[in-house]
Structure formats: structure tokens, C-alpha cells
N, C-alpha and C. Protein backbone atom coordinates (compact mmCIF):
# COMPACT_ATOMS: atom_id res chain seq x y z
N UNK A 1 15.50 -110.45 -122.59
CA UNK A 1 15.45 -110.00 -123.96
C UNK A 1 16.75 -109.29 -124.36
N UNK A 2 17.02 -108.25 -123.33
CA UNK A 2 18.85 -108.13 -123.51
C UNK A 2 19.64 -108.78 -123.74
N UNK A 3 19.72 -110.03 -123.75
CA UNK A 3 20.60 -110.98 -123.55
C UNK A 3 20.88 -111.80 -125.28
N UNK A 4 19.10 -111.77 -125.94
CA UNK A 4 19.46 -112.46 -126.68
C UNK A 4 19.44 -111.15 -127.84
N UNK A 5 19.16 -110.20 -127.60
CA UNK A 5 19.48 -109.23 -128.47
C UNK A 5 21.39 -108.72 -128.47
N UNK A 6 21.77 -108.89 -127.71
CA UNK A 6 23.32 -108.96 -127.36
C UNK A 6 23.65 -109.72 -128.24
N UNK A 7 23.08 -111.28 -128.04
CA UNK A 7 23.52 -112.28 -128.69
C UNK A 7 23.54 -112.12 -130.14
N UNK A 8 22.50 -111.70 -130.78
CA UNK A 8 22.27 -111.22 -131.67
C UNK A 8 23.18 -110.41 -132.47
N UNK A 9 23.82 -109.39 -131.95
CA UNK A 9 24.50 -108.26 -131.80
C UNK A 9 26.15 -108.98 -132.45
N UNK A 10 26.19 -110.07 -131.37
CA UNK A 10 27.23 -110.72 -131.39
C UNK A 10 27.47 -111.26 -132.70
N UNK A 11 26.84 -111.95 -133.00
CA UNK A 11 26.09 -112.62 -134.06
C UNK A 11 26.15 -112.68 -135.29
N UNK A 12 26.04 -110.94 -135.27
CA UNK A 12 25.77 -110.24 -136.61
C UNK A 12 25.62 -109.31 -136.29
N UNK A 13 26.66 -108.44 -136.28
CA UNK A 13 27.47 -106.87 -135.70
C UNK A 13 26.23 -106.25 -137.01
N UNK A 14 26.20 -106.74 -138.10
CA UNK A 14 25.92 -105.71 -139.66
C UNK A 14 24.46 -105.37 -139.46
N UNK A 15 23.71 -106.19 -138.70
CA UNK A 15 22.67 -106.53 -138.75
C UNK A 15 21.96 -106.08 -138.09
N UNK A 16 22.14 -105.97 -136.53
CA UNK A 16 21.61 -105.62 -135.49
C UNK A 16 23.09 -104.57 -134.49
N UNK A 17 22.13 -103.48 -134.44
CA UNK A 17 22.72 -102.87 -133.56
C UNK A 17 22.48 -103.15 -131.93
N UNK A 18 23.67 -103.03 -131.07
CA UNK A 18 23.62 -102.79 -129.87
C UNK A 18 24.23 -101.79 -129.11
N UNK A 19 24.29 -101.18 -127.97
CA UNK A 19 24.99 -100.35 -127.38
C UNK A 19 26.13 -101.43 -126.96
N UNK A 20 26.80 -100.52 -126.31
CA UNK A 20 27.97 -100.79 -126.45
C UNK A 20 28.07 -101.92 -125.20
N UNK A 21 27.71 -101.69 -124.26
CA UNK A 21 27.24 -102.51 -122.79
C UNK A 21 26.99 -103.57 -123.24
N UNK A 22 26.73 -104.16 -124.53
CA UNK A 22 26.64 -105.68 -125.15
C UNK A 22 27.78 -106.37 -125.04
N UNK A 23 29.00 -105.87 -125.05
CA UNK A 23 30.43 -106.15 -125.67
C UNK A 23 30.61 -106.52 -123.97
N UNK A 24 30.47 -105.61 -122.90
CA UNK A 24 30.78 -107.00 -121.63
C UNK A 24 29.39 -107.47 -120.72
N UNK A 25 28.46 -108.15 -121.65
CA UNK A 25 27.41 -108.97 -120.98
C UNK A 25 28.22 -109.92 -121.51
N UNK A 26 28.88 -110.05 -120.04
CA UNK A 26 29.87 -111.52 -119.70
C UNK A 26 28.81 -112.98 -119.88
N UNK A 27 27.33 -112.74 -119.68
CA UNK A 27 26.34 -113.61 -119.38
C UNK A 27 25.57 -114.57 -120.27
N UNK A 28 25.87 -114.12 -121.21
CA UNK A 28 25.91 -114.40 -122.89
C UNK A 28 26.56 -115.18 -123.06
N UNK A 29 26.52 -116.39 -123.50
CA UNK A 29 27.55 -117.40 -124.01
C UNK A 29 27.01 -118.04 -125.53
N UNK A 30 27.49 -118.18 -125.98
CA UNK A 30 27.71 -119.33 -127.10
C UNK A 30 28.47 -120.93 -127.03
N UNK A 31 27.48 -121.96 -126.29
CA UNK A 31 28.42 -123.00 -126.32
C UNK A 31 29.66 -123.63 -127.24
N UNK A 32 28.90 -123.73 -128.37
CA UNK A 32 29.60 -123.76 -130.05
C UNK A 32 29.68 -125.65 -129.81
N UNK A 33 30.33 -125.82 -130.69
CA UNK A 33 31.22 -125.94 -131.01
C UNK A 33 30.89 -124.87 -132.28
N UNK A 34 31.70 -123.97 -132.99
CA UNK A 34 31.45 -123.21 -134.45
C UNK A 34 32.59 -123.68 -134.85
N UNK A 35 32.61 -124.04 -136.10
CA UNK A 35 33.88 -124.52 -136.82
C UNK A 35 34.21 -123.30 -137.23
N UNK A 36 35.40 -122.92 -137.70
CA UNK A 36 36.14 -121.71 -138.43
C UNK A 36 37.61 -121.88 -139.06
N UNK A 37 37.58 -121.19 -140.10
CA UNK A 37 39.35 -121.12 -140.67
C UNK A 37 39.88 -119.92 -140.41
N UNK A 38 41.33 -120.09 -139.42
CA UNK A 38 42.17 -119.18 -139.29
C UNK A 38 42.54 -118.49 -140.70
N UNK A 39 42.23 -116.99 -140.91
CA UNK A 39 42.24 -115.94 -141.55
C UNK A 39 43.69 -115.54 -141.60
N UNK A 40 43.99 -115.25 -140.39
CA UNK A 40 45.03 -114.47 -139.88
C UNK A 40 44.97 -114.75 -138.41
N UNK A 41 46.62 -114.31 -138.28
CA UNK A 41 47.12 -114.54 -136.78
C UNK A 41 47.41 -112.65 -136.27
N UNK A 42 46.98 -112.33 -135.72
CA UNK A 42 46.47 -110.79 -135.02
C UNK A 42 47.77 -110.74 -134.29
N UNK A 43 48.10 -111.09 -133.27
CA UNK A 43 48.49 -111.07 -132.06
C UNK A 43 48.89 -112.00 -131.48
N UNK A 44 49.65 -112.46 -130.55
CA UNK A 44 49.47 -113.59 -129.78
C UNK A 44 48.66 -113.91 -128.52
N UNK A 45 48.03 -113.46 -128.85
CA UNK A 45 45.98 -113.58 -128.61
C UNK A 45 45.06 -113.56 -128.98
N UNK A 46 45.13 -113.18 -130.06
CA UNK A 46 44.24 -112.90 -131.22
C UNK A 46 44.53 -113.17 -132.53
N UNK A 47 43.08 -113.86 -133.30
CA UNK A 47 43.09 -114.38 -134.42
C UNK A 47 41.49 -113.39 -135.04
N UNK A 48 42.17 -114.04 -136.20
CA UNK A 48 41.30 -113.37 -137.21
C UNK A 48 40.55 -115.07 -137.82
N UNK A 49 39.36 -114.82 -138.02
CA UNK A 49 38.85 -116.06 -138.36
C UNK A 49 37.82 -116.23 -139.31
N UNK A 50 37.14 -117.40 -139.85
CA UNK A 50 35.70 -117.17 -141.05
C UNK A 50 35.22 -118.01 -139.99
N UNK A 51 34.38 -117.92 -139.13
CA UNK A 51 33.42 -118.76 -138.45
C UNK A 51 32.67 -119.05 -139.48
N UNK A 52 32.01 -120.35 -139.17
CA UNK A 52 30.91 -120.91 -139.81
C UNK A 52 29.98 -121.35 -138.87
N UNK A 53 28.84 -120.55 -138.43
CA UNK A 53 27.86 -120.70 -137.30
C UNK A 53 26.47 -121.80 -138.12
N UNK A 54 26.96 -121.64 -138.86
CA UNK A 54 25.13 -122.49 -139.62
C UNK A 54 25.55 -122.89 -141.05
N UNK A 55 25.26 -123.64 -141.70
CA UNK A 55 25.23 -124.07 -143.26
C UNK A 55 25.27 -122.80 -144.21
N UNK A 56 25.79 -122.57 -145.16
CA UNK A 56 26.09 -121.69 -146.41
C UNK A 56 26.06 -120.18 -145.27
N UNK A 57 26.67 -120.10 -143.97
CA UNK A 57 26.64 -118.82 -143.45
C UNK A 57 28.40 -118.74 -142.87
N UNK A 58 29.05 -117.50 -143.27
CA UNK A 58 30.29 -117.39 -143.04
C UNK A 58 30.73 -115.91 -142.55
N UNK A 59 30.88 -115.61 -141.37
CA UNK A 59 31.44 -114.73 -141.00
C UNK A 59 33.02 -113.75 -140.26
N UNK A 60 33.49 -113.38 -140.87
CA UNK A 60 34.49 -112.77 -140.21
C UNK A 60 34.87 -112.31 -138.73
N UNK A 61 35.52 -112.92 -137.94
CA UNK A 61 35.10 -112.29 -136.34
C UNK A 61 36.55 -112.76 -135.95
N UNK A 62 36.75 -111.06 -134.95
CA UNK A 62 38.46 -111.38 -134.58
C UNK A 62 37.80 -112.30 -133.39
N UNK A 63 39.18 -113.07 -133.06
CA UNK A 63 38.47 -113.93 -131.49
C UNK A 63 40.11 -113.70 -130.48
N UNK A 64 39.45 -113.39 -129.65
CA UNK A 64 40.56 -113.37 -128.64
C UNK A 64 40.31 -114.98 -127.95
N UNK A 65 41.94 -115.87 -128.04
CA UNK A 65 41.78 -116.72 -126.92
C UNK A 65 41.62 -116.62 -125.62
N UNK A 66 40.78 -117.51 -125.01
CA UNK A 66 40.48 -117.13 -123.55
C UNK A 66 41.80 -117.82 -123.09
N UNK A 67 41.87 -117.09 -121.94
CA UNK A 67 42.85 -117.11 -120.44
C UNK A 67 44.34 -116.89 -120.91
N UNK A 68 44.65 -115.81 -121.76
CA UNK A 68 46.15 -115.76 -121.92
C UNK A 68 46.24 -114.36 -122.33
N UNK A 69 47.06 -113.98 -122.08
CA UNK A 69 47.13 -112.32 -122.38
C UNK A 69 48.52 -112.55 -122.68
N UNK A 70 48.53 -112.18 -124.30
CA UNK A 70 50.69 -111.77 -124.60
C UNK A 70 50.64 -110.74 -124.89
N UNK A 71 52.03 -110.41 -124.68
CA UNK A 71 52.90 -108.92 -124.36
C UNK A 71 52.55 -108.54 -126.08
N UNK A 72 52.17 -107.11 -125.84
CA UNK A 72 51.45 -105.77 -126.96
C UNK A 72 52.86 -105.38 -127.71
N UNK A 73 52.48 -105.92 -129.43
CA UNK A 73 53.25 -106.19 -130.02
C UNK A 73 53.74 -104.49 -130.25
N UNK A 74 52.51 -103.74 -130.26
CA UNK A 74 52.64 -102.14 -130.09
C UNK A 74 53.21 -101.37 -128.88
N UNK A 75 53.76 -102.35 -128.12
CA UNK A 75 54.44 -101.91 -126.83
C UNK A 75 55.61 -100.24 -127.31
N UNK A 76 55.89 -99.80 -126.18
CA UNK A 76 56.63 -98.49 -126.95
C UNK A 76 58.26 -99.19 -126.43
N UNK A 77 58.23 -99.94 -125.26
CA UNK A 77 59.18 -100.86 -124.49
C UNK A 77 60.00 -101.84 -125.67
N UNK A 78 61.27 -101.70 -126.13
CA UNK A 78 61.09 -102.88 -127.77
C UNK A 78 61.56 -104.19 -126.77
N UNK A 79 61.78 -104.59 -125.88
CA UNK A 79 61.54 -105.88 -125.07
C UNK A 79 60.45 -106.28 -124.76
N UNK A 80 59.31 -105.66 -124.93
CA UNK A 80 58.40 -106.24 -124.68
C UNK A 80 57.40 -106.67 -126.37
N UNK A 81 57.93 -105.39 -127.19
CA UNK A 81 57.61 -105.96 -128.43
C UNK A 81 57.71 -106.95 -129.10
N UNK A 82 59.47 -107.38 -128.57
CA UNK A 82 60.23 -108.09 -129.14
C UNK A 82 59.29 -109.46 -128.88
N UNK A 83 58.95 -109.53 -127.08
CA UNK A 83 57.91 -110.77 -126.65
C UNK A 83 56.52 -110.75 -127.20
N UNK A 84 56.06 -110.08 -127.87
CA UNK A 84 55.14 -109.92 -128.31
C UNK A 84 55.04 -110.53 -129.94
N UNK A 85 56.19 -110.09 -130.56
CA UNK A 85 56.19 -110.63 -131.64
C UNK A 85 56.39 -111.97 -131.73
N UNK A 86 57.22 -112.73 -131.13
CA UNK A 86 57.51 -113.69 -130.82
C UNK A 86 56.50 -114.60 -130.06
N UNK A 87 55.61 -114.39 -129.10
CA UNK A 87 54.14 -114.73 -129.22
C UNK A 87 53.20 -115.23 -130.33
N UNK A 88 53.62 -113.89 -130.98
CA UNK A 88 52.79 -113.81 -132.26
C UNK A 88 53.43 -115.30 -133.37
N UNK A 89 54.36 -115.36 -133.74
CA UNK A 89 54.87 -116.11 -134.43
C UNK A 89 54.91 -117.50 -133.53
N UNK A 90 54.37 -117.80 -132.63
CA UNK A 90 54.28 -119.18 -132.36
C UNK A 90 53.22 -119.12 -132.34
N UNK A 91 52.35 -118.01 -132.17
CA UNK A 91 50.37 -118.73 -132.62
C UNK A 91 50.65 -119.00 -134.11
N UNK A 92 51.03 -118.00 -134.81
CA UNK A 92 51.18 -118.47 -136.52
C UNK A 92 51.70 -120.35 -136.70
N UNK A 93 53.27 -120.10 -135.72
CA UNK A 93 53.52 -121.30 -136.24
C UNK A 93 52.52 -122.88 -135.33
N UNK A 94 51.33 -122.68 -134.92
CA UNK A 94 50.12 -123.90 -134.12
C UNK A 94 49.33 -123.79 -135.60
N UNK A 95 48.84 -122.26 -135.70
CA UNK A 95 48.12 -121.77 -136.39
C UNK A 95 48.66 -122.39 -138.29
N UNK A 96 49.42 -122.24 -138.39
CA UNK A 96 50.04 -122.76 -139.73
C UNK A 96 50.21 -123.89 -139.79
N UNK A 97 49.81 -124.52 -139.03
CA UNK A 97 50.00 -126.49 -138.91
C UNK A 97 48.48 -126.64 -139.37
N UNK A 98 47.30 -125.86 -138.70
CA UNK A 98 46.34 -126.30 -139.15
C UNK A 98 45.69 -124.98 -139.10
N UNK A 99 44.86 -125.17 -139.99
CA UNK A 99 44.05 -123.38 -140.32
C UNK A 99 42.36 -123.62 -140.17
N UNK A 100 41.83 -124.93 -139.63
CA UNK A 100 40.28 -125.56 -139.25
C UNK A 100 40.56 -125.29 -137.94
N UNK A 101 40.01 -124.42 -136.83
CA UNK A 101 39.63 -124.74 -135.35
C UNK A 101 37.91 -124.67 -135.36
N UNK A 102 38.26 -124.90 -133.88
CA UNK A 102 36.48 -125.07 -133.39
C UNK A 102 36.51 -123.72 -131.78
N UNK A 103 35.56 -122.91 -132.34
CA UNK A 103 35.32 -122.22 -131.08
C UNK A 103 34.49 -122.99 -130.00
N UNK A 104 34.90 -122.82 -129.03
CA UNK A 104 34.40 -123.36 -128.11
C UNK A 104 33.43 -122.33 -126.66
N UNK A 105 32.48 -122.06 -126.02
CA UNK A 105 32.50 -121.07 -125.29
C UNK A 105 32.72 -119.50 -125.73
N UNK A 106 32.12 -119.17 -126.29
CA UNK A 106 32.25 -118.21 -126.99
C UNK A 106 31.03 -116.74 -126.27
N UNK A 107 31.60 -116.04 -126.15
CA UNK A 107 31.06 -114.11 -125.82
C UNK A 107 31.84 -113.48 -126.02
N UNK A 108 31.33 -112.20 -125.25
CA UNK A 108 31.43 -110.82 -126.05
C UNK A 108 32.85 -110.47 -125.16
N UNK A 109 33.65 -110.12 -125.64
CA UNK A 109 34.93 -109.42 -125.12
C UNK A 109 34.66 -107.94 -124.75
N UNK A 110 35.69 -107.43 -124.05
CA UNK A 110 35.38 -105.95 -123.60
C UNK A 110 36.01 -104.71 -124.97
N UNK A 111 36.09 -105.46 -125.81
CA UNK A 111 36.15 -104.28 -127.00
C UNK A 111 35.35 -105.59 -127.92
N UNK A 112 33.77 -104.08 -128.69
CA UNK A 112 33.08 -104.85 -129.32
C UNK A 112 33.54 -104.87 -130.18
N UNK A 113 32.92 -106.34 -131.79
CA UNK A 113 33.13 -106.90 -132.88
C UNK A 113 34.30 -107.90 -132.50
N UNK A 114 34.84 -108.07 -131.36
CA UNK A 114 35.73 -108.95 -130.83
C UNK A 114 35.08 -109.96 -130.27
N UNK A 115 35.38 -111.19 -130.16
CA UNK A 115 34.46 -112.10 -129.41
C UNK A 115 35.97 -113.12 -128.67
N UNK A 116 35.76 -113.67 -127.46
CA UNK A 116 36.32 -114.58 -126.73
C UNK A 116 35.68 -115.74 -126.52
N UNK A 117 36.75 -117.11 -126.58
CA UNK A 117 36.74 -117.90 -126.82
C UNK A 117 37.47 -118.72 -126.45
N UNK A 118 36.79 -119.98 -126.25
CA UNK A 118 38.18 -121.45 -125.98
C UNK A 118 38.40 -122.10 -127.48
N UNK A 119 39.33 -121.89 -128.19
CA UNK A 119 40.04 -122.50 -129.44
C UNK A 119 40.81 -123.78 -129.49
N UNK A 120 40.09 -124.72 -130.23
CA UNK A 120 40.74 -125.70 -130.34
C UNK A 120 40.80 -126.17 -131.60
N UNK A 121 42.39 -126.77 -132.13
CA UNK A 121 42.81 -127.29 -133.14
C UNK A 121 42.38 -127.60 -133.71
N UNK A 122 42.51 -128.48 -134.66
CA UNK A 122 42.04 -129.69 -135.74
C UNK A 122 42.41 -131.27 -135.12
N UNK A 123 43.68 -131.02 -134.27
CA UNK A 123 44.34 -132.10 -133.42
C UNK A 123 43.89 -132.43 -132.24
N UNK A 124 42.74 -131.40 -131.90
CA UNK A 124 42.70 -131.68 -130.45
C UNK A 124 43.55 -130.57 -129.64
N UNK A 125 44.80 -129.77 -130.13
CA UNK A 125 45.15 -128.92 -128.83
C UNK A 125 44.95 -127.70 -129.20
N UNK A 126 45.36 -127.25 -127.55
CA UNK A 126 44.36 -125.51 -127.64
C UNK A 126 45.53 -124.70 -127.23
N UNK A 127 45.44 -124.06 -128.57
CA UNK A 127 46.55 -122.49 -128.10
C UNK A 127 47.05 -122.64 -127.31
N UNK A 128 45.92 -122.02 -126.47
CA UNK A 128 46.25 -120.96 -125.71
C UNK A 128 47.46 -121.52 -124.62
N UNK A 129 46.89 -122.96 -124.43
CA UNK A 129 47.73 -123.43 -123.34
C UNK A 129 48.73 -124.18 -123.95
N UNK A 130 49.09 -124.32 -125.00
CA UNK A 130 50.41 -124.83 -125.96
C UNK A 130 51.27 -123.12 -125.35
N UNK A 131 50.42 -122.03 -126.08
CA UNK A 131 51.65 -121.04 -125.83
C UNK A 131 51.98 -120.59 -124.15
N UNK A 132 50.73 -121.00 -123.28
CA UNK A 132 51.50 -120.76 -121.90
C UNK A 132 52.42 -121.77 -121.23
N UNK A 133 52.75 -123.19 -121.73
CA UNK A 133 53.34 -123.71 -121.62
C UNK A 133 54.63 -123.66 -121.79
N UNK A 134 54.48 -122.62 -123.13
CA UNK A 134 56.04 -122.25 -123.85
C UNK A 134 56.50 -121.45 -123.19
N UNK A 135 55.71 -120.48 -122.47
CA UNK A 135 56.27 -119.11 -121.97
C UNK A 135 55.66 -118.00 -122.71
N UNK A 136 55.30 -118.15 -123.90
CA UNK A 136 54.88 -117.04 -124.63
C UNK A 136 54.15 -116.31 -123.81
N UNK A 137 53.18 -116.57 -123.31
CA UNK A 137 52.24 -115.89 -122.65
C UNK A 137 51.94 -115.82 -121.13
N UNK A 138 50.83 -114.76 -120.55
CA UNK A 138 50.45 -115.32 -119.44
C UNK A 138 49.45 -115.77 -119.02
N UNK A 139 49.20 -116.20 -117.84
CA UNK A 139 47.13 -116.45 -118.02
C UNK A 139 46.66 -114.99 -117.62
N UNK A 140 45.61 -115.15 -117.84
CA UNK A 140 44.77 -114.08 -117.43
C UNK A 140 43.62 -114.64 -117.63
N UNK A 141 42.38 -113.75 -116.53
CA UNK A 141 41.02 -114.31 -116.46
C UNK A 141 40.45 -113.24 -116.12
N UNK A 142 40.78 -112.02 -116.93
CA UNK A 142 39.93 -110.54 -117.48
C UNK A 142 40.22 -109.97 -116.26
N UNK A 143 39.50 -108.40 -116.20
CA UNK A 143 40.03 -107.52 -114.66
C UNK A 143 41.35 -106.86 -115.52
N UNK A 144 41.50 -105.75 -114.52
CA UNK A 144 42.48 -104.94 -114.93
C UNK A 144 43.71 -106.07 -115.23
N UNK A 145 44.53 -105.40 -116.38
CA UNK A 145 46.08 -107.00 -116.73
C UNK A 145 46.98 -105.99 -115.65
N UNK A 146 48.14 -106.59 -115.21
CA UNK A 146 49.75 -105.87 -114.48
C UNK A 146 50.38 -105.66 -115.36
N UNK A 147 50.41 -104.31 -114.70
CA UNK A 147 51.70 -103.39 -115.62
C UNK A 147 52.73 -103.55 -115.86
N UNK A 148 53.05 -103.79 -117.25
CA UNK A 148 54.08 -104.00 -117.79
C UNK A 148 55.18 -103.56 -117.39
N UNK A 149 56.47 -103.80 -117.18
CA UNK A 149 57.54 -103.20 -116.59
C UNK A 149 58.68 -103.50 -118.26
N UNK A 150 58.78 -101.93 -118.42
CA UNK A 150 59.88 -102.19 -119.52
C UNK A 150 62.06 -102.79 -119.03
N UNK A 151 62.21 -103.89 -119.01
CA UNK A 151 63.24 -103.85 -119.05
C UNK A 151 64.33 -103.51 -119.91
N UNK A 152 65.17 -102.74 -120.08
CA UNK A 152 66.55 -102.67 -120.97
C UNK A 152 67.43 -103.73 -121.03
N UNK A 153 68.28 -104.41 -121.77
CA UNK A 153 69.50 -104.90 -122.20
C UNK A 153 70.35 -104.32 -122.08
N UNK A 154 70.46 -102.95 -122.37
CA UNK A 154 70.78 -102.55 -122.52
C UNK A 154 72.32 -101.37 -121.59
């Protein structure tokens, strides 16, 4: 009953409350496919999106792509900002080719009203692994991330 009240939770943050322990019941999935239009580009991990889970129903939900973690555009390091922004502007520029994806695999991330996800195009390709291909990013598959090491140019 936890599980689908989580789901729930997930669902429709407005609607149903959960504690907070909802946000990593890793166990919870959403197969999807959910269609959605890119809103906004967050991060270069994160999007802002209008899911569409059901007919005349539209909701707002940031989605973190699964398995890539890019460098924190809020870094205090400006080399790592710098990679961060630059992250950011190559999800915009996948993201600005087409603004229809499909969530795929979808739960609760470890900060709630966030949800994770496998994202895929309108074309068929997926982020996440367009930007680890580029370099933008790295993988990751949750667990503490490695510490950033600020380098200088300087």
C-alpha cells in the first residue's frame, strides 16, 4: 500500500501527501511510455517538462535524466561551472531540435517533486547518452557522486 500511495505522491505531489521516504522508494516505477514537452532545460541533467500521463491531464514535473550526472552549474570552482554550463547548452541544443520526448522508466529521485527517468527524443535518441558521448557528462547510477576537484587555468 506504500508503494502505490508513493506512486500516488509521485503522481500528484498537490494532491496527495507523502513523507518524505517516498522520494527514494527506488521500488516504484512507472513504465511509461508518458509523452511530454520540454518546458525548459534546468541543467545538464535536468529538464523541466508538461508530462501528459492520461488524456486532457497535464502536469509539470522536473525530470532528472537517468545515468548521467553534469558538473553543478552553481559550482563555486568557475571551471567547473564553466562545464556545467556548457552541459547545459547542449541538452538545450538536443532539446531545441525537438521539444516532444517520451519518459521512459520513470521514479522518485532522492530530492522530492523531482522524478528520474530514461528520456527519449522525438527521433528516437536519448540525451543522456548523446551528451556522454560528447563528454558533457558522466555516468552515474546514484550512491554518493566523486568529488569534484576544482582545477585552475590559471
Amino acid at each position: 500500500m506504500r508503494s502505490v500511495i508513493c506512486a500516488l505522491a509521485l503522481g500528484f505531489p498537490l494532491l496527495f501527501q507523502a513523507d518524505a521516504t517516498c522520494a527514494y522508494d527506488r521500488g516504484v516505477v512507472i513504465d511509461g511510455p508518458v509523452r511530454a514537452q520540454i518546458i525548459r532545460v534546468i541543467d545538464g541533467d535536468t529538464l523541466l517538462v508538461a508530462a501528459k500521463p492520461w488524456p486532457q491531464q497535464t502536469m509539470e514535473v522536473y525530470v532528472r535524466l537517468r545515468g548521467i550526472d553534469a558538473p553543478e552549474i552553481k559550482s563555486h570552482c568557475a571551471s567547473i561551472s564553466a562545464a556545467g554550463k556548457q552541459a547545459q547548452a547542449a541538452l538545450a541544443g538536443l532539446a531545441g531540435e525537438q521539444s516532444e520526448v517520451q519518459l521512459l522508466h520513470i521514479s522518485g529521485d532522492k530530492y522530492f517533486g523531482r522524478v528520474l527517468a530514461d528520456v527519449t527524443l522525438a527521433d528516437g535518441r536519448n540525451p543522456a547518452h548523446e551528451l556522454l558521448l560528447s563528454g558533457y557528462v558522466v555516468p552515474y547510477q546514484g550512491g554518493r557522486k566523486a568529488r569534484e576537484i576544482c582545477i585552475s587555468l590559471w
